[in-house]
Protein backbone atom coordinates (compact mmCIF):
# COMPACT_ATOMS: atom_id res chain seq x y z
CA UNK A 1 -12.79 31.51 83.11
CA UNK A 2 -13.04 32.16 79.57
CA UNK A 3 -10.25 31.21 76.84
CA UNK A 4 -8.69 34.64 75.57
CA UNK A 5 -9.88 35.87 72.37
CA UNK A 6 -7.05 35.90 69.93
CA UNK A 7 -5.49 39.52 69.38
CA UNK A 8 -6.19 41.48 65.53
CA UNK A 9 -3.28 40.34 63.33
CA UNK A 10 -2.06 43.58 62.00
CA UNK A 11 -2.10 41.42 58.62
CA UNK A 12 -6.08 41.28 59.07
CA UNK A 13 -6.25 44.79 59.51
CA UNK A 14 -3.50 45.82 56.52
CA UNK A 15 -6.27 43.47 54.50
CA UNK A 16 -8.97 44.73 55.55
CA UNK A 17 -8.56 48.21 54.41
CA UNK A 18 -6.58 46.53 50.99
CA UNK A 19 -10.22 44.82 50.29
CA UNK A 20 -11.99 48.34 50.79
CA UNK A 21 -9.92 49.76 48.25
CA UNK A 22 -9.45 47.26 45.84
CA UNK A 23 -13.84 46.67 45.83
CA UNK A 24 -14.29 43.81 48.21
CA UNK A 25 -12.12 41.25 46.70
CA UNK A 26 -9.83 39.88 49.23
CA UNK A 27 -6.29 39.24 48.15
CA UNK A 28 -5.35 35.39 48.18
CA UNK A 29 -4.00 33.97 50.79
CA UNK A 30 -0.59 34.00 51.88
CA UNK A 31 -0.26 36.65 48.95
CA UNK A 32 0.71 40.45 50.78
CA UNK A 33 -1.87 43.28 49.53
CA UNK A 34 2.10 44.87 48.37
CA UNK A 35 3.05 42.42 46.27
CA UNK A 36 3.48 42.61 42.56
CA UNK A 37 1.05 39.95 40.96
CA UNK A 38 2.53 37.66 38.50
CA UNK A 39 0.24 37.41 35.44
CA UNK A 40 0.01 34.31 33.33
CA UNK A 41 0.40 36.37 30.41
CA UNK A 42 4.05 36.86 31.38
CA UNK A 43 4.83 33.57 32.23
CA UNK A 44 3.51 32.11 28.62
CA UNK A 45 5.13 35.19 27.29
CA UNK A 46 8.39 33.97 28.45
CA UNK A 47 7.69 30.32 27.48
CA UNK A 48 7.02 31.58 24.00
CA UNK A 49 10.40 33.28 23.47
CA UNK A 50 12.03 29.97 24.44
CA UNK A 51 10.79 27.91 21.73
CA UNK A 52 12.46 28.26 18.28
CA UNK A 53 10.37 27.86 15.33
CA UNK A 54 12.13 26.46 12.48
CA UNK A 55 11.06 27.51 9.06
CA UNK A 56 9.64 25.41 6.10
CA UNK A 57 12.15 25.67 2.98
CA UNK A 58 10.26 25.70 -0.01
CA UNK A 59 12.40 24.23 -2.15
CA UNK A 60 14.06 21.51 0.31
CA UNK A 61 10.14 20.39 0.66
CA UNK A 62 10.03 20.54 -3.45
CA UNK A 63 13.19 18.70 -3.90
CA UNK A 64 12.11 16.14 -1.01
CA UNK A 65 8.64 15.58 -2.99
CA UNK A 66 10.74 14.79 -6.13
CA UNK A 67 13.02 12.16 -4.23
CA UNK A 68 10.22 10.44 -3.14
CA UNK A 69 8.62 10.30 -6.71
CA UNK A 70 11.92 9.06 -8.27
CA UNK A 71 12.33 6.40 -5.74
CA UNK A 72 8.22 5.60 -5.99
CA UNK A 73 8.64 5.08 -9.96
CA UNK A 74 11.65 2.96 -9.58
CA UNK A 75 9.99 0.54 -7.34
CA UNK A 76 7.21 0.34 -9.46
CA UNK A 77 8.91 -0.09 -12.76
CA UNK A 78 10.92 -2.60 -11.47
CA UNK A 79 7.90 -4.62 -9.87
CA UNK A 80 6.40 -4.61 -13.93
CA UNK A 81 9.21 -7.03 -14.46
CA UNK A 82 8.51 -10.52 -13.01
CA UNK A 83 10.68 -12.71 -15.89
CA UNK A 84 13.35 -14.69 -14.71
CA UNK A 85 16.45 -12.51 -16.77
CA UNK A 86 15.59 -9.59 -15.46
CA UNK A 87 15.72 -9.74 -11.50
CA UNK A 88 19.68 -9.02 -11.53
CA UNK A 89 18.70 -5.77 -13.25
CA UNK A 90 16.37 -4.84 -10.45
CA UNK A 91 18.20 -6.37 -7.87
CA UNK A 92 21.07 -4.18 -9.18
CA UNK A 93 18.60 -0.88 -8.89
CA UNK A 94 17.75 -2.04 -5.62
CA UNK A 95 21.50 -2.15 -4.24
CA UNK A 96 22.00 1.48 -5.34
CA UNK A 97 18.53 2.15 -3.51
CA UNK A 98 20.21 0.28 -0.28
CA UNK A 99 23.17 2.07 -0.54
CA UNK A 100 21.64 5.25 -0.36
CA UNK A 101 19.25 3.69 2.51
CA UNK A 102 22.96 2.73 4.27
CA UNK A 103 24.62 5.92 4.19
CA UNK A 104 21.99 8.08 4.68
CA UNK A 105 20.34 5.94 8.27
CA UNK A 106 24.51 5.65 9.36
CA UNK A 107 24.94 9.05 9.05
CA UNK A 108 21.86 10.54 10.92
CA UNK A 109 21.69 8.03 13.73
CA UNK A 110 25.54 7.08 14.12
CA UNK A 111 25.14 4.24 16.18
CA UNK A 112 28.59 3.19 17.44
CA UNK A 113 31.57 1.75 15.36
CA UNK A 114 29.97 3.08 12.33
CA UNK A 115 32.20 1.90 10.08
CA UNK A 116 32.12 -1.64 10.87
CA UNK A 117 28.34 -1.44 11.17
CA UNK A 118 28.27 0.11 7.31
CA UNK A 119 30.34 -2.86 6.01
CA UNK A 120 28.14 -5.55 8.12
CA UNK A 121 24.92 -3.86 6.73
CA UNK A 122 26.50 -3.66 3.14
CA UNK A 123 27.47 -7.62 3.31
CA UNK A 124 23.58 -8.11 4.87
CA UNK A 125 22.19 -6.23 1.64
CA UNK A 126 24.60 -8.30 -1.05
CA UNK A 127 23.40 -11.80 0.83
CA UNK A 128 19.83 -10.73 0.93
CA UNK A 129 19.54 -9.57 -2.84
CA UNK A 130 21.41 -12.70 -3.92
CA UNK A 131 18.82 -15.65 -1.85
CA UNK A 132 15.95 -13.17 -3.26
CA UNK A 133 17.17 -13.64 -7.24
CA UNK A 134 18.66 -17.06 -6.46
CA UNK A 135 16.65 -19.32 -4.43
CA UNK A 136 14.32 -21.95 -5.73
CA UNK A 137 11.64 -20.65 -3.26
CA UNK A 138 10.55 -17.21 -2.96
CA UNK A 139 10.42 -17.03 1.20
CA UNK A 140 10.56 -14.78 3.77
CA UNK A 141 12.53 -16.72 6.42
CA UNK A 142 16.45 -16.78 4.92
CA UNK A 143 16.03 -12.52 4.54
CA UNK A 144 14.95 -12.92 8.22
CA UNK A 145 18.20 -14.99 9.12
CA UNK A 146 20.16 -12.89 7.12
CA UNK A 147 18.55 -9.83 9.44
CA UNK A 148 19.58 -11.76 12.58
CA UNK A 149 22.93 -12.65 12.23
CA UNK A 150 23.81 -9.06 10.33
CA UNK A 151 22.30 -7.53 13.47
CA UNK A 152 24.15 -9.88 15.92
CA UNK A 153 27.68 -8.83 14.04
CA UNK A 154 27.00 -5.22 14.22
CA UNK A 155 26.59 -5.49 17.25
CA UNK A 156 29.27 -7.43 18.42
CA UNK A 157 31.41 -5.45 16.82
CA UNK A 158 30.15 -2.72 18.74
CA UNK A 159 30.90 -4.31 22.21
CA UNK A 160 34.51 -5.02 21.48
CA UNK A 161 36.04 -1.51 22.56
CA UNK A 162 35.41 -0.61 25.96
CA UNK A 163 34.59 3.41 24.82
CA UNK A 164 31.68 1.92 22.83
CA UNK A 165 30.08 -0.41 25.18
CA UNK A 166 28.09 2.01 26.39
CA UNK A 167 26.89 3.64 23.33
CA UNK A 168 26.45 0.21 22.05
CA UNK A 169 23.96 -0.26 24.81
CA UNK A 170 21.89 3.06 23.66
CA UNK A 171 22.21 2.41 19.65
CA UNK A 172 20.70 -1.02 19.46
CA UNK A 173 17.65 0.07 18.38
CA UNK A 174 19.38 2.18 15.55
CA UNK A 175 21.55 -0.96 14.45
CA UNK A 176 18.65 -3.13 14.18
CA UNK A 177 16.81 -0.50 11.98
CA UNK A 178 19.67 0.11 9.90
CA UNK A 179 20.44 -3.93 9.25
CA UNK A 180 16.66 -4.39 8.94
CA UNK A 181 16.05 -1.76 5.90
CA UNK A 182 19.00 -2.77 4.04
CA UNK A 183 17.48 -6.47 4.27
CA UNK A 184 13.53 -4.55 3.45
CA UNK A 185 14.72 -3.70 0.45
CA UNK A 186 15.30 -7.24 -0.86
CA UNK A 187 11.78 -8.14 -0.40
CA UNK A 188 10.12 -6.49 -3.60
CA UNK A 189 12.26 -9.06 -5.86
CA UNK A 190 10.61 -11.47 -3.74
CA UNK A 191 7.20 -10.40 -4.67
CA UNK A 192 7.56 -10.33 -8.03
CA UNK A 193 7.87 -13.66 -7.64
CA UNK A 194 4.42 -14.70 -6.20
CA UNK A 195 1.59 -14.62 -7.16
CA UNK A 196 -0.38 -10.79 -6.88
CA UNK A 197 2.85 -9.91 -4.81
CA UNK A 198 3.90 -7.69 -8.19
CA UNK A 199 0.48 -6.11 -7.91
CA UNK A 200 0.35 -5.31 -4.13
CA UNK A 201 3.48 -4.18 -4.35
CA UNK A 202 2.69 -1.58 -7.14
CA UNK A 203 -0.53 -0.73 -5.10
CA UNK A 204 1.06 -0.04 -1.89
CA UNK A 205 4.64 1.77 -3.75
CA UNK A 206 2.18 3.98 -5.57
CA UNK A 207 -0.58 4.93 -2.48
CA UNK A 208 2.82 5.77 -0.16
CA UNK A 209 4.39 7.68 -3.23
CA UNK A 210 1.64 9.88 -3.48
CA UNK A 211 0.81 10.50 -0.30
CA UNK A 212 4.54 11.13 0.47
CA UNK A 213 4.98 13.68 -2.76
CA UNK A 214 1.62 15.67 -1.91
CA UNK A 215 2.57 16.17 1.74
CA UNK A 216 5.87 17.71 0.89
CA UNK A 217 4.79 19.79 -2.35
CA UNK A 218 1.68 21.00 0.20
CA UNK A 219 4.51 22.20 2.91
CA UNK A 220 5.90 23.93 -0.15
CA UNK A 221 3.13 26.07 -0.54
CA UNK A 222 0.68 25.39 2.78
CA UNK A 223 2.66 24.34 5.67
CA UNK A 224 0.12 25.02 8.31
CA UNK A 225 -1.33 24.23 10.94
CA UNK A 226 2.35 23.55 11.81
CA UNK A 227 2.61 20.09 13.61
CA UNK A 228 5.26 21.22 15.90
CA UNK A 229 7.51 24.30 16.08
CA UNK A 230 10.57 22.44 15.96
CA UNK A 231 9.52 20.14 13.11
CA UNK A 232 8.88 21.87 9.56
CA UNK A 233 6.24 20.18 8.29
CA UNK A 234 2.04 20.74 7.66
CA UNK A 235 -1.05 18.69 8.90
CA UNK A 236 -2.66 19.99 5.95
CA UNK A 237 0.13 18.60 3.46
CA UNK A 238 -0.35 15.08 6.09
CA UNK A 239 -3.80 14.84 5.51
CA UNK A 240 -4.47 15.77 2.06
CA UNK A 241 -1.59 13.30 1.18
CA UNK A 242 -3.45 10.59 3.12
CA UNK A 243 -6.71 11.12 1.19
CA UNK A 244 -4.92 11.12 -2.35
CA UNK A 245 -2.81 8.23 -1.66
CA UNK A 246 -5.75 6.43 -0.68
CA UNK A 247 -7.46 7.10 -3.36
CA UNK A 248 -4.59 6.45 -5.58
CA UNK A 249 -4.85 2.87 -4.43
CA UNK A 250 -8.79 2.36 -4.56
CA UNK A 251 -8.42 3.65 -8.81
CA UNK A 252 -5.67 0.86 -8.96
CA UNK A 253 -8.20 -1.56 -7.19
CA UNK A 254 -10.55 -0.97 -9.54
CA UNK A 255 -8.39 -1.94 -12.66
CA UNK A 256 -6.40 -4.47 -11.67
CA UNK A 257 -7.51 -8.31 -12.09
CA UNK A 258 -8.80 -10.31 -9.23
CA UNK A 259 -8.53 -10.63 -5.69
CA UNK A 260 -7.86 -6.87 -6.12
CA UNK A 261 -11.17 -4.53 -5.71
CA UNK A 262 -11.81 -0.96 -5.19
CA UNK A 263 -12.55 -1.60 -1.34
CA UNK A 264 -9.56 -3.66 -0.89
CA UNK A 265 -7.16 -1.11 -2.41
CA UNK A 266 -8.69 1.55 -0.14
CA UNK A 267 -7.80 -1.00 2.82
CA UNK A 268 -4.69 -1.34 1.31
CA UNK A 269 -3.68 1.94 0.55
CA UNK A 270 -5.18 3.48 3.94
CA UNK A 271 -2.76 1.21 5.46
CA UNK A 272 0.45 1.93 3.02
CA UNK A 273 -0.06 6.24 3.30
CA UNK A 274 -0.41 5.47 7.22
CA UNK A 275 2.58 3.68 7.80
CA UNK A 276 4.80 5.95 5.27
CA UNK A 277 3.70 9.06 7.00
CA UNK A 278 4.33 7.60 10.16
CA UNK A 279 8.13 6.92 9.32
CA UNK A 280 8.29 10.00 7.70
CA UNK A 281 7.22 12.20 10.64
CA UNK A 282 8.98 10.01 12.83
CA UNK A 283 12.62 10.58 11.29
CA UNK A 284 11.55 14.54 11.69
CA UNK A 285 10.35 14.61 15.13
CA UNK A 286 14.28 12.41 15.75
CA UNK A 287 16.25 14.68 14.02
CA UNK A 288 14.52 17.62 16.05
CA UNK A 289 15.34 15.52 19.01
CA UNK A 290 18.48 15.86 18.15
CA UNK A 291 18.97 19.40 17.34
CA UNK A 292 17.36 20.30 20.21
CA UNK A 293 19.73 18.33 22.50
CA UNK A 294 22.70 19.52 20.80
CA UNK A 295 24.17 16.97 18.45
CA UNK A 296 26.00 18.42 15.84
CA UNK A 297 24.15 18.27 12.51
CA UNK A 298 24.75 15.81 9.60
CA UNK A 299 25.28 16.31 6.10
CA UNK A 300 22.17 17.65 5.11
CA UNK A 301 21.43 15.57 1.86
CA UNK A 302 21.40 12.20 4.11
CA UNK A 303 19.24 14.17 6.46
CA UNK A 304 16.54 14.58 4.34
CA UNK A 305 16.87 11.59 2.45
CA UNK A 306 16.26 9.50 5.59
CA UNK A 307 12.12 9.56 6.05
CA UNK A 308 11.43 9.10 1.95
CA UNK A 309 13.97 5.97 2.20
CA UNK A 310 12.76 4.72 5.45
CA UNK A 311 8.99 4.93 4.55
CA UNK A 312 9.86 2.40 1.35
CA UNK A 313 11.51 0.72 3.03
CA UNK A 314 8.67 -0.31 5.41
CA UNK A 315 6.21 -0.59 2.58
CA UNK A 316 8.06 -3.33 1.07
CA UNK A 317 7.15 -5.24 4.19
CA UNK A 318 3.89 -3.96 4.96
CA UNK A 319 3.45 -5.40 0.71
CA UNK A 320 4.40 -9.18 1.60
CA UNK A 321 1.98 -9.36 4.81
CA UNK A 322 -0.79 -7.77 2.73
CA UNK A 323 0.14 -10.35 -0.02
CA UNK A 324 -0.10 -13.20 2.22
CA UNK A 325 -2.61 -12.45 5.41
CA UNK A 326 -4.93 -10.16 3.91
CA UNK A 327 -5.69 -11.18 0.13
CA UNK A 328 -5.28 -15.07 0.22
């Protein structure tokens, strides 16, 4: 009349007398009382040994710092010269600086029909540097054009063989940023032509130059806590070249004439140390994408010439906006 009680599982009982030994603590379940436990200690243990940690190279972070100097004193020097004779000279300094820019971006990303996208970005950089020393006007909009259409070549060109097509597809991205810091480059001749542009230009060159050269001379000596195994750089070196770059800019602020005060060169160097450290860490964490997936490794001075270049090349930008949204 009465349902059956269900029989002892011999599992119950095997548990049973497991718990007696082991103190009272039952085994989880679905886990035999035989098995070997798995601890977590071995499992991170064996994550651990899977992860390469590259090493910081003292004096690749050294020589790095002193590229970005060089390159920071150039730009400035050349922005001191706002008279009419002397833009071919810096537009001529500026070409080398694209050049560099154009092999170095080509030979890290290698978007697809490199070649042909080398001689379109070259032509981009000779037509941009000539309507910045030329034109009556000092504007924005024909560098913009001359972005577009360089980018619409390239990447033509890129579609035309049938083995390409798809790469062309993937590299976009890396053509546009290649044709658009050749053109970047042509903007500080454009500043030196308006008003305060030679000013914020110097401001925002010399916050991202320091910033830039004390993060790299840091990971020289201090390269911890390491930002990620795979990429060889320091927070501290990050931070402490934020602060100094910063401040860099707020000194400037305080010396330079009118609409330039110490609070607005803070703004403006907070934003210029930001944005170069951003590139900068940006082209690292890429070419440890890289690595990691297997690509084979490019020639190393182009390597590490990529984030110093890349981060100027931005600035120059991030100058004309400040110049025209932020201080008129």
């Amino acid at each position: 009349m009465f349902p059956s009680m269900p029989q002892d599982d011999p599992w119950d009982a095997d548990a049973s007398r497991e718990i007696a030994r082991s103190g009272g603590k039952r085994p989880p379940s679905g886990v035999h009382p035989d098995d070997e436990p798995i601890h977590d200690d071995e499992l991170e243990d064996d994550e651990f040994e899977e992860i390469e940690v590259v090493p910081v190279r003292r004096q690749l972070s050294l020589a790095i710092a002193g590229f970005s100097g060089l390159l920071a004193i150039g730009l400035i020097l050349g922005a001191q010269t706002s008279a009419p004779d002397a833009r071919l000279p810096y537009a001529i300094v500026l070409f080398g600086v694209q050049a560099l820019y154009l092999i170095a971006w080509i030979m890290a990303l290698r978007p697809a029909q490199a070649a042909i996208t080398a001689g379109v970005s070259g032509v981009v950089a000779l037509i941009a540097d000539y309507l910045a020393v030329t034109r009556a006007e000092p504007e924005l909009l024909p560098l913009f054009w001359v972005l577009l259409g360089g980018f619409v070549v390239a990447f033509i060109a890129q579609l035309i063989r049938s083995d390409d097509r798809a790469r062309a597809r993937d590299s976009w991205r890396a053509t546009l940023a290649i044709v658009a810091g050749v053109v970047a480059y042509a903007i500080p001749i454009l500043l030196t032509r308006q008003e305060s542009g030679a000013q914020t230009l110097t401001m925002c060159v010399t916050a991202a130059g320091v910033a830039l050269v004390v993060a790299r001379a840091t990971d020289a000596v201090l390269p911890k806590p390491r930002i990620a195994a795979q990429v060889p750089r320091g927070a501290a070196g990050v931070v402490l070249g934020a602060m100094l770059g910063t401040l860099a800019a707020a000194a400037l602020g305080s010396v330079l004439v009118l609409p330039f005060t110490p609070a607005k060169g803070a703004v403006i160097g907070l934003i210029a140390v930001v944005a170069a450290h951003l590139v900068d860490l940006a082209v690292n964490f890429g070419q440890a994408g890289r690595r990691l997936a297997g690509d084979a490794p490019t020639f190393w001075v182009a390597r590490h010439m990529q984030g110093p270049l890349g981060a100027f090349a931005l600035i120059a930008t991030i100058a004309y906006a400040v110049t025209h949204w932020y201080l008129t």
